[in-house]
Structure formats: structure tokens, C-alpha cells
Protein backbone atom coordinates (compact mmCIF):
# COMPACT_ATOMS: atom_id res chain seq x y z
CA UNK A 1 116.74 107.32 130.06
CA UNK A 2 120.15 106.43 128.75
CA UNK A 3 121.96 103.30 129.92
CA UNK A 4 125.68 102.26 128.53
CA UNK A 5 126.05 98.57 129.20
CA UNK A 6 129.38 96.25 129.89
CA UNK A 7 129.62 96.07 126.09
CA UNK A 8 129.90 99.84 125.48
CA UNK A 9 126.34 99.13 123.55
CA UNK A 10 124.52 102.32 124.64
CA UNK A 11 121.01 101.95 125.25
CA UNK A 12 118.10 104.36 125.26
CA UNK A 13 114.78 103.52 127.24
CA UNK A 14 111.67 105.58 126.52
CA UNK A 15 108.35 105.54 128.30
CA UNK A 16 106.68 108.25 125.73
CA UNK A 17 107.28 108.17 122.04
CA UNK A 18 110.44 110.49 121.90
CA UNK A 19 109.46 114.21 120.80
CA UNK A 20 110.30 115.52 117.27
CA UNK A 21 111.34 118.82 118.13
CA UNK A 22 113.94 117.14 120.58
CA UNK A 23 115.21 114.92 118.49
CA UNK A 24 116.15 117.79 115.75
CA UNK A 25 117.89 119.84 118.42
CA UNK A 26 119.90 116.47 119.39
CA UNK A 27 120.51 116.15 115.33
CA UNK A 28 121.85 120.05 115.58
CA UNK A 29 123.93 119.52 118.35
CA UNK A 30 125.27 116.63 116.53
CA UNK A 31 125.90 118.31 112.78
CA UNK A 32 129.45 118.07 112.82
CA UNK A 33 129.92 113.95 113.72
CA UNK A 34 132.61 112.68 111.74
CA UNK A 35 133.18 109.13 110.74
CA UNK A 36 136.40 107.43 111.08
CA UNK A 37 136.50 103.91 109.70
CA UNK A 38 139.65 103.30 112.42
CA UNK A 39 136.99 103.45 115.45
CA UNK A 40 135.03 100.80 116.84
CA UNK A 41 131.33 101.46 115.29
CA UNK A 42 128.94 102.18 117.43
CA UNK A 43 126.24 100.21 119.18
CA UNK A 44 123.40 101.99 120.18
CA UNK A 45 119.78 100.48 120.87
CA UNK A 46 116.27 102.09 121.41
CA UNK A 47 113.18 100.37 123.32
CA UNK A 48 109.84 101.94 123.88
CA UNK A 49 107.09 99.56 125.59
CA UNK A 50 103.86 99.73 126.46
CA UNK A 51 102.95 101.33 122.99
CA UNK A 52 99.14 101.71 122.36
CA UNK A 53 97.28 102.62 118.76
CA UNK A 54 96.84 106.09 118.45
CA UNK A 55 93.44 105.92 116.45
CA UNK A 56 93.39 109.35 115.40
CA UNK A 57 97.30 108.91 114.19
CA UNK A 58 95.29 105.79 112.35
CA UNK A 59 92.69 107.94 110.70
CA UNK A 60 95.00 110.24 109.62
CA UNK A 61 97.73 108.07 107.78
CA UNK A 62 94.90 105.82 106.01
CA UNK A 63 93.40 108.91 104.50
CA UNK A 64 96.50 110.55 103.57
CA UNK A 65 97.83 107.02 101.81
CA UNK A 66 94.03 106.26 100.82
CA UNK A 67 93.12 103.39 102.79
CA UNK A 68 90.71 101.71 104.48
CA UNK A 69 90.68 102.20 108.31
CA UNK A 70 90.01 98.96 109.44
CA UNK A 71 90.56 97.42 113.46
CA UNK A 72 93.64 95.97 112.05
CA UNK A 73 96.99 97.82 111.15
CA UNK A 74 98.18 98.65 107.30
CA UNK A 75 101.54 96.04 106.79
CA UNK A 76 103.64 99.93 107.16
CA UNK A 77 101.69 101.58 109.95
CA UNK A 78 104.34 99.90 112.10
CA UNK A 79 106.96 102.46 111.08
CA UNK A 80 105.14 105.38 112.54
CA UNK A 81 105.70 103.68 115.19
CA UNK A 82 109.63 102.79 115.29
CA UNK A 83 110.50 106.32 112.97
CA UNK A 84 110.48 107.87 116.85
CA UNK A 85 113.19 105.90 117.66
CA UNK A 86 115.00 105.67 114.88
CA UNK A 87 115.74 109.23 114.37
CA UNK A 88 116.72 108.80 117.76
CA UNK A 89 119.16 106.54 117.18
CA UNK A 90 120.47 108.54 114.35
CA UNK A 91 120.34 111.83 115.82
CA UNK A 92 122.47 110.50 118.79
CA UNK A 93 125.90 111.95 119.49
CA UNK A 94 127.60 108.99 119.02
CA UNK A 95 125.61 108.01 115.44
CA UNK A 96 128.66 107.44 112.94
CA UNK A 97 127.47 110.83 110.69
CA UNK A 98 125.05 113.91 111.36
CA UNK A 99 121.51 112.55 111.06
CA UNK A 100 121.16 116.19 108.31
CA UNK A 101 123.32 113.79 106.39
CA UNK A 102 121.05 110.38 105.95
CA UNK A 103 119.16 109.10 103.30
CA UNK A 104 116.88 105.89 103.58
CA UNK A 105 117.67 103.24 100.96
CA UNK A 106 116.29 100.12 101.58
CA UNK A 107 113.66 98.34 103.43
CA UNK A 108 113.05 94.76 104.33
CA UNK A 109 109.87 94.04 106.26
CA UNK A 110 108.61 90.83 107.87
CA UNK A 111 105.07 91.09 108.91
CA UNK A 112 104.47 87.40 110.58
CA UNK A 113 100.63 88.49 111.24
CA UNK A 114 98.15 91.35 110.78
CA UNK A 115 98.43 93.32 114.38
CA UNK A 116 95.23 94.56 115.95
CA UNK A 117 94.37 98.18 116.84
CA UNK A 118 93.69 97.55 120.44
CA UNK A 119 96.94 95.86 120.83
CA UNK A 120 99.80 96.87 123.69
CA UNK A 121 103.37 96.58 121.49
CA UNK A 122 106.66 96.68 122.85
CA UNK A 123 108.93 98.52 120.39
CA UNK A 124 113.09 97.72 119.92
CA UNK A 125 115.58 99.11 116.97
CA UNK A 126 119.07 98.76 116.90
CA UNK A 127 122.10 99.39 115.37
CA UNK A 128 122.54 95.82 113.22
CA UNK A 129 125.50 96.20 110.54
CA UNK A 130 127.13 98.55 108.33
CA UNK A 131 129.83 98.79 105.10
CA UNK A 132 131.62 101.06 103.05
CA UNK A 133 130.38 101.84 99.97
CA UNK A 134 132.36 103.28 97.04
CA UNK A 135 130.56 106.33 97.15
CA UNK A 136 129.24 106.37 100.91
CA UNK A 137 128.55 104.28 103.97
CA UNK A 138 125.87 102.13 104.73
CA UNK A 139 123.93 101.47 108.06
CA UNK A 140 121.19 98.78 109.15
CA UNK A 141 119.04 99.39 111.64
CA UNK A 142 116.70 96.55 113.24
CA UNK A 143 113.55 96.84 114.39
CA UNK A 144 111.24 94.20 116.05
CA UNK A 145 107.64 94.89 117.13
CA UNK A 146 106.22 92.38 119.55
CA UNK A 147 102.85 91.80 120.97
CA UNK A 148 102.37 89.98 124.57
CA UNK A 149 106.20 88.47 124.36
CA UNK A 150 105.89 87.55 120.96
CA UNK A 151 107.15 89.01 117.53
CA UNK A 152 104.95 89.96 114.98
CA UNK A 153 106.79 92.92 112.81
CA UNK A 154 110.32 93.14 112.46
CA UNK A 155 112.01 95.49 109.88
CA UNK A 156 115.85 96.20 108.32
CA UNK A 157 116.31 99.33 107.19
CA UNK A 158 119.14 100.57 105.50
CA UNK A 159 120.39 104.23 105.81
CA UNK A 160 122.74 105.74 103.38
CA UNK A 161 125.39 108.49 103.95
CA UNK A 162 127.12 110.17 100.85
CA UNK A 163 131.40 110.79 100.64
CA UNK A 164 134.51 109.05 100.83
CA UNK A 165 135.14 106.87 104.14
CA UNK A 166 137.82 104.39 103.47
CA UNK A 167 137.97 101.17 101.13
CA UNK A 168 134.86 99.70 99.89
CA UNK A 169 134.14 96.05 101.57
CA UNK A 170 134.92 93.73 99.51
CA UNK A 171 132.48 90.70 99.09
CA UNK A 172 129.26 92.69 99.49
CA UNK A 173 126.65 92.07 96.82
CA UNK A 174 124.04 94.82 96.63
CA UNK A 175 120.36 93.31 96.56
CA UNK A 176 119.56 92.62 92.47
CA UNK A 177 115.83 93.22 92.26
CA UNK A 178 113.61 91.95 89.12
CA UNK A 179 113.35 93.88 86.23
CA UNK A 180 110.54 94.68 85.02
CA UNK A 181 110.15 96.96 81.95
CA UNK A 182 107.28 95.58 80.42
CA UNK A 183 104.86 94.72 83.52
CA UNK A 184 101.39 95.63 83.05
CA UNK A 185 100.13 99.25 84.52
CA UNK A 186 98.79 98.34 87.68
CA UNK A 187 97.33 102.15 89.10
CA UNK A 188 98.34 105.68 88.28
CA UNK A 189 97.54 109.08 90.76
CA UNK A 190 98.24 112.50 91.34
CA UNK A 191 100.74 112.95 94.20
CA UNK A 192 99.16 115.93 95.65
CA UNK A 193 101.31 118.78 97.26
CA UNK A 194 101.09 120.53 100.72
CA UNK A 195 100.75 117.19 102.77
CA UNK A 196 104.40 116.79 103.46
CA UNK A 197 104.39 118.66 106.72
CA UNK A 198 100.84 116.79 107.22
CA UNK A 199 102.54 113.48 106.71
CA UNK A 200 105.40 113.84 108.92
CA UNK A 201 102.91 114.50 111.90
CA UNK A 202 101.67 111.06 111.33
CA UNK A 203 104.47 109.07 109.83
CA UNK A 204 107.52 109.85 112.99
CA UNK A 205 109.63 111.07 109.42
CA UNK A 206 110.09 114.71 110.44
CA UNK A 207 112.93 115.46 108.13
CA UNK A 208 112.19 118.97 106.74
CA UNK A 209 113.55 117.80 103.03
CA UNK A 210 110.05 116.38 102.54
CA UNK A 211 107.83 119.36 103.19
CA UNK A 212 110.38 122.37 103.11
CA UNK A 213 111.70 123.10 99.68
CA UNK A 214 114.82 125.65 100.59
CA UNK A 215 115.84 123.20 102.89
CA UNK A 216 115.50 120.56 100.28
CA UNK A 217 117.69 122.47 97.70
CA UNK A 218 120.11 122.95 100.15
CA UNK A 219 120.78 119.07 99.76
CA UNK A 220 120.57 118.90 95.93
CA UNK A 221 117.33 118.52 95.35
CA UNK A 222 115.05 120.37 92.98
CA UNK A 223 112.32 121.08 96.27
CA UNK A 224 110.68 119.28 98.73
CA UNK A 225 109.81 115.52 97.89
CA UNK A 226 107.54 113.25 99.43
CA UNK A 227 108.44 110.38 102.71
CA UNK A 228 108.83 107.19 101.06
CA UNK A 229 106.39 105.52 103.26
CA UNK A 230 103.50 108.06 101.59
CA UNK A 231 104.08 106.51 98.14
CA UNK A 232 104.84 103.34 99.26
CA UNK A 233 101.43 102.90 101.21
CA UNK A 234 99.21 104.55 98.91
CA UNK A 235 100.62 101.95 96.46
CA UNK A 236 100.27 98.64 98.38
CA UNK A 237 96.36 98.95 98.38
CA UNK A 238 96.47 98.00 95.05
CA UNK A 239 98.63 95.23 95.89
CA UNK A 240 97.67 93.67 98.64
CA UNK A 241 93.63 92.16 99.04
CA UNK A 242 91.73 93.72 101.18
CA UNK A 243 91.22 91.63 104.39
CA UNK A 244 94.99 89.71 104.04
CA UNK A 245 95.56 88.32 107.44
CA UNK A 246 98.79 86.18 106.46
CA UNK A 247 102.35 86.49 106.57
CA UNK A 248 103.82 89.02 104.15
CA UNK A 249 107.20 90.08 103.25
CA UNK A 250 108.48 93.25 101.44
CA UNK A 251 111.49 94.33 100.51
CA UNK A 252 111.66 98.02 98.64
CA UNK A 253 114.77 99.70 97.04
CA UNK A 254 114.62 103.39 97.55
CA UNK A 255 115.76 104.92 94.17
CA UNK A 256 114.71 108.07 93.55
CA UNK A 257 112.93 111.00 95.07
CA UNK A 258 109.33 111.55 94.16
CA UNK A 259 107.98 115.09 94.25
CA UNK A 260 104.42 116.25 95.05
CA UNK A 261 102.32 117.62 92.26
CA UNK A 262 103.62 114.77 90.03
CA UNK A 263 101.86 112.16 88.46
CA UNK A 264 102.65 108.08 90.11
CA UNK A 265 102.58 105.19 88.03
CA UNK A 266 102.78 101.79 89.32
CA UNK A 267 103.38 98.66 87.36
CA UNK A 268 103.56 95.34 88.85
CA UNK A 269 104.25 91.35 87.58
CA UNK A 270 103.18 88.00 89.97
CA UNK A 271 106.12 86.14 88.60
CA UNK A 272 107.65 83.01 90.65
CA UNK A 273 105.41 83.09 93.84
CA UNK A 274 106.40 86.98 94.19
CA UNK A 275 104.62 90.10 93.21
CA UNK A 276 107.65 92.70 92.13
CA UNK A 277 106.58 96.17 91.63
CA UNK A 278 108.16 99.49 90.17
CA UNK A 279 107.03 103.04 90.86
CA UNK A 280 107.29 105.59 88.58
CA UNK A 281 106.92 109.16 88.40
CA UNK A 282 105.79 110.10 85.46
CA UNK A 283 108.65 112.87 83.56
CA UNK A 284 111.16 110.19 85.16
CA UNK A 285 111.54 106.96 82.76
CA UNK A 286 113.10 104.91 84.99
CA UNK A 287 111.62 103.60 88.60
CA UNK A 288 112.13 105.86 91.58
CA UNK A 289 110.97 102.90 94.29
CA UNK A 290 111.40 98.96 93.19
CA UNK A 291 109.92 96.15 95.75
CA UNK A 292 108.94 92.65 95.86
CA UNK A 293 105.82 91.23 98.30
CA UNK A 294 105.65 88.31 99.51
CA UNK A 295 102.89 86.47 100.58
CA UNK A 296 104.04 83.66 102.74
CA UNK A 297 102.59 80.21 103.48
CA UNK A 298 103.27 78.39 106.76
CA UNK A 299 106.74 76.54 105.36
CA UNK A 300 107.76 79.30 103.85
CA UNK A 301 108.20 82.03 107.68
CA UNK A 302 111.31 82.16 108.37
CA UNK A 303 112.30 81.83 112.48
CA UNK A 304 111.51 85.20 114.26
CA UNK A 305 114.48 87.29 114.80
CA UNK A 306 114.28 86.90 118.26
């Protein structure tokens, strides 16, 4: 159902997790969206509650990443939840740019707990910010995960459309992550191909760049690569202890593409309270995915969202 409140914000209520297949024929209807920096942007929101653990979803993401299926929830499952709605945010007619045209480039998780399998979670994402980039246009979208009332994921994501849309903003500071050339080799893997389309079943990232490689050239790209959240979980197992109940933050800088059939290195340093990590793929000497985890005492949560 689709709502437009006093405020113009437009919201969209779901009762079932919003079908692929529907949201890429919204996306094709929309192809042709064109920004124009002299419009209001918009304000659309997505909500989804009464969410429940698909355990067979769960199976299949842990052994695609490599993980251990426990009864509580990887610190990423979470966006197999939200991706849904999302992509419905994106693919809506009134999204600033053609969803076709998106690229993810950032991610900042708070995880305030570990959440249980057998939990009922209320789901939210909105449009939270955007700014003009010198080569593109940036857009934040927040997402908040709560469990009986209370918040215990919340995510900013940052989506990234290429071209020219006006005058950069001035003032904005890109996030400056750690270098770290000469951290120790922490783990190192074959990125298997053929699971893209496997991936996307299980992840809510049905984008056909990451398991179709025409599509994928049709964008620039030398074929099909892999969802970010693939790399990115089959790397935290090796930094994060088995059995971490605690608060934990992440923030990841999306670099780079990495392709299947590729060899991944990660290298990590515990420097200042942080872990900061680089992943690598191995013909490509500089890091395709940079992050920093947190693990958070008491003091150190910030105040929920809302």
C-alpha cells in the first residue's frame, strides 16, 4: 500500500517482503527518471512489520558466506532483510535516478545486540540525505530494525549515481578511512563463480550486474561481479569471535568490484580500539572494499536513532 502524507513524504507499507520480479518491472518503468537539482528531493519511506527468520534463507546465506548457522543472526543477515525495501525505494517513480543507474558505496552499520532467530522484527528505510558530487550524486538511505518496540540494527547506506548534476556541495568531507599497506594477511580464498544468481535469492540484491555478465558489460564492467555483502560476510568470520554477543559497529567503503573466479585477500590491523580491514583481489594491488569494526563497550553506544 502506498500512502503520501501532509509532508509530500510518500510512504510505502508492505505486509509481505516486496517481490523481486516486481520491483524490476517498477525499475523498467522508471529507466528514464531524470534528476533536476532545482526540485524538491524526494522523501519516500518503506516499512515492513511483522518480519519472521526465514531459516532456510538462514542456511543458505551462512553456507554461501561460510558461516556458522547458529540461533542467532550474522551482524549482515539484517540486509537480506531491508535489500526488499530498498530496491523499492529506489525503483520507485519518484527515486531521483533510474534504479539501472545505482551503485552502493558505503555502509555504516550499528548492531546494538546480536538478534535471535525466532525473533518478530519490524523493518523501516528511508530516504535520509543526499549531495552532489563532482562526478555524481549521492543518496543515504536509513534503515532501522527493531525488535518488540525497541532498536537493535540500524544501517546508512550510501548509493551512488554517476554524471553531471549541478555544483558540488561545498563543505562535505568524504569519510578518510585508515591506511593500511602493511597490515598483516589475515585470510585468503577462492571467490568461486556461478553463485551470483544463487546469492541474490538469499541476499534481496537482485541486480543482474552480479550474476549476468552481458548485462554487466553493458555498464562498464569486464562481467558479472560479486554483491558486496558476499565478500563482505565471508570476510567478517575471520574478524569477528565466534559467539560475540556485544555491540558492534562497521563502517565499509565500497571501492571496487570483485569478480568470481578470483582469488580474496584480506589484511587487517587492531590499531586504536578499532579493527580496520582491506580486501583485496588478488591481480588488483590496491583494496576493492576498506572497513573498520567496532566493538563497543557500554559508554561507548551511541543513543538509538530512534
Amino acid at each position: 500500500m502506498e500512502t503520501i502524507s501532509s509532508d509530500k513524504t510518500i510512504n510505502l507499507f508492505f505486509n509481505k517482503q516486496p517481490s523481486m520480479k516486481a520491483t524490476a518491472f517498477l525499475a523498467f518503468l522508471g529507466r528514464s527518471s531524470k534528476f533536476d537539482a532545482g526540485n524538491p528531493f524526494p522523501r519516500i519511506q518503506a516499512q515492513h512489520n511483522g518480519v519472521v527468520i526465514d531459516k532456510s534463507q538462514l542456511a543458505e546465506f551462512s553456507s554461501l558466506c561460510g558461516t556458522e548457522n547458529t540461533d542467532k543472526l550474522p551482524v549482515i543477515f539484517p540486509f537480506t532483510l531491508i535489500y526488499p525495501l530498498l530496491q523499492r525505494i529506489l525503483a520507485h517513480k519518484a527515486a531521483p535516478l533510474s534504479l539501472f543507474q545505482v551503485l552502493n558505496s558505503r555502509i555504516q552499520v550499528l548492531q546494538y545486540r546480536r538478534i535471535g532467530i525466532d525473533e518478530t522484527l519490524d523493518l523501516s528505510c528511508a530516504i535520509a540525505g543526499h549531495r552532489l558530487r563532482e562526478k555524481g550524486l549521492e543518496m543515504d538511505i536509513a534503515s532501522v530494525v527493531k525488535s518488540s518496540g525497541t532498536t537493535v540494527w540500524e544501517n546508512t547506506q550510501t548509493f551512488y549515481y554517476r554524471g553531471k548534476f549541478g555544483t558540488p556541495d561545498n563543505g562535505y568531507q568524504p569519510p578518510q578511512f585508515q591506511s593500511i599497506p602493511n597490515a598483516q594477511e589475515t585470510a585468503r580464498w577462492l571467490l568461486p563463480g556461478g553463485i551470483g544468481r544463487r546469492f541474490s535469492k538469499v541476499s534481496g540484491d537482485g541486480n543482474p550486474i552480479h550474476y549476468w555478465k552481458s548485462y554487466a558489460r553493458l555498464f562498464g564492467f569486464r562481467r558479472d561481479f560479486a554483491q558486496p555483502l558476499l565478500v563482505i560476510g565471508s570476510s567478517l568470520k575471520y574478524l569477528i569471535k565466534p559467539g560475540y554477543e556485544n555491540a558492534i559497529a562497521l563502517d565499509i567503503a565500497l571501492k571496487a568490484p570483485i569478480y568470481y573466479d578470483c582469488n580474496i585477500i584480506l589484511k587487517s590491523k587492531q590499531d586504536k580500539g578499532a579493527k580496520f580491514f582491506d580486501i583485496y583481489m588478488e591481480e588488483n594491488p590496491l583494496p576493492c572494499i576498506c572497513g573498520q569494526l567496532k566493538f563497543l563497550t557500554a559508554n561507548e553506544i551511541p543513543a538509538k536513532s530512534v
